[in-house]
Protein backbone atom coordinates (compact mmCIF):
# COMPACT_ATOMS: atom_id res chain seq x y z
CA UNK A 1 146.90 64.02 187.98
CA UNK A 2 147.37 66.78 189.85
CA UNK A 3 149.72 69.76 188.17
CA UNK A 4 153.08 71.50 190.02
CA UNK A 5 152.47 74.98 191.63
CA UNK A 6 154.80 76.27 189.23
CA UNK A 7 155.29 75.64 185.95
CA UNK A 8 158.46 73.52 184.84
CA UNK A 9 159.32 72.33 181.52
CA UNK A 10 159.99 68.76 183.20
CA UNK A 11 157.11 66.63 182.43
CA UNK A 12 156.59 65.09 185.79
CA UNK A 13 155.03 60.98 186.11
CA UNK A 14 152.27 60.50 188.15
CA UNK A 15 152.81 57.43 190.75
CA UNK A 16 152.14 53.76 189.21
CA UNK A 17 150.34 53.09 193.38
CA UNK A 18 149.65 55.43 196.15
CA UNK A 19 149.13 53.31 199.33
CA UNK A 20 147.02 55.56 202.02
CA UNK A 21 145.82 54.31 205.53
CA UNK A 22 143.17 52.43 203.99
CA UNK A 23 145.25 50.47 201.46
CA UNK A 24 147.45 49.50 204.47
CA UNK A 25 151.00 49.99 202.71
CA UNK A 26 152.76 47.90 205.19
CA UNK A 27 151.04 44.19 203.56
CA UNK A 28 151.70 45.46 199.86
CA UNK A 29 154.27 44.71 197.90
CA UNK A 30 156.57 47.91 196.74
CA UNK A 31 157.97 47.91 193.34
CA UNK A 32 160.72 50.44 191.79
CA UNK A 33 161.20 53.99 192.86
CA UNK A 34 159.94 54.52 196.20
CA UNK A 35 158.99 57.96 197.83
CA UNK A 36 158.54 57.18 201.55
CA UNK A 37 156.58 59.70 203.46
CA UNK A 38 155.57 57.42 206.95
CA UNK A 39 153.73 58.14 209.87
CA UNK A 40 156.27 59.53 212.31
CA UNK A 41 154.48 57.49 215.43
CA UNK A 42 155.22 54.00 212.94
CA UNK A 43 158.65 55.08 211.18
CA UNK A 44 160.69 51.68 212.24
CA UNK A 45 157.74 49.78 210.65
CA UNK A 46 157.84 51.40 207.32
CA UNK A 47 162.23 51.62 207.31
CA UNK A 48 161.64 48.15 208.20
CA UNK A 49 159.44 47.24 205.26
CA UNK A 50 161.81 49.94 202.93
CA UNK A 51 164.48 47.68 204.13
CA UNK A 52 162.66 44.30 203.70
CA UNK A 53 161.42 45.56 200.20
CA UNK A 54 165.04 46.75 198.92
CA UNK A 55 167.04 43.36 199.99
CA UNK A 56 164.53 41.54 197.96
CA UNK A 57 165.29 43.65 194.91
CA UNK A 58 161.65 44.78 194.41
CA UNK A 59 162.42 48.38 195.26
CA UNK A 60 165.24 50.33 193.09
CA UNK A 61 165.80 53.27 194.49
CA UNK A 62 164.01 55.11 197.55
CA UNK A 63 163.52 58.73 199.19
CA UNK A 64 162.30 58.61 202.77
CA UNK A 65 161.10 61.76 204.95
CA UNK A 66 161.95 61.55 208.36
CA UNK A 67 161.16 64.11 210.73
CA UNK A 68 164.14 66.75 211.87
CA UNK A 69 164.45 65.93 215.61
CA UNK A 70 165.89 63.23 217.69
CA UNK A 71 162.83 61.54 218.85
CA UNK A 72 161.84 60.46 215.13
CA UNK A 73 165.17 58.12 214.93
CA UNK A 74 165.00 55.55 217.11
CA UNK A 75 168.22 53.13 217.49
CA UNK A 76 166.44 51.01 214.44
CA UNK A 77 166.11 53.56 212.12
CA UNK A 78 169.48 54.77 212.80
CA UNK A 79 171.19 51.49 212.44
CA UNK A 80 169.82 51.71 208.88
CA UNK A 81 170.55 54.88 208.17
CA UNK A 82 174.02 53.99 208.88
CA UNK A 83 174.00 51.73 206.02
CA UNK A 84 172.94 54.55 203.49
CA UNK A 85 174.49 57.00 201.46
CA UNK A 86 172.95 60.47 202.00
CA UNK A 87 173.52 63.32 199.79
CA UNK A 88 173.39 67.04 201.25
């Protein structure tokens, strides 16, 4: 486990599954609390799957990064973004 650059007094939980290229995290099941980090080039697939994966009830709760410029929300992503409540 890998430690914060800082210290903090909140003991932080190491991820249950880390899905990299290799693992292919598009044909596994998610489960819980999801942090989302996709490839930018593939975001629709992986809000697709977040989407797919939270309707079914496996996911809980999720945090996706999505790049800060126009061209990383496409009309699908944005449709489901609609749907979401985002806190500032």
């Amino acid at each position: 486990m890998t430690r914060p650059l800082a210290p903090s007094p909140i003991r932080l939980a190491a991820p249950r599954f880390f899905y990299d290229l290799h693992a292919d995290g598009l044909k596994q099941a998610w489960h819980g609390k999801v942090w989302l980090n996709p490839p930018y080039a593939a975001i629709s697939l992986f809000v697709a799957k977040l989407i797919d994966e939270m309707e079914s009830g496996r996911v809980t709760e999720a945090i996706v990064l999505t790049a800060n410029s126009s061209e990383c929300l496409t009309g699908a992503v944005i449709s489901v973004l609609e749907q979401w409540t985002w806190l500032f």
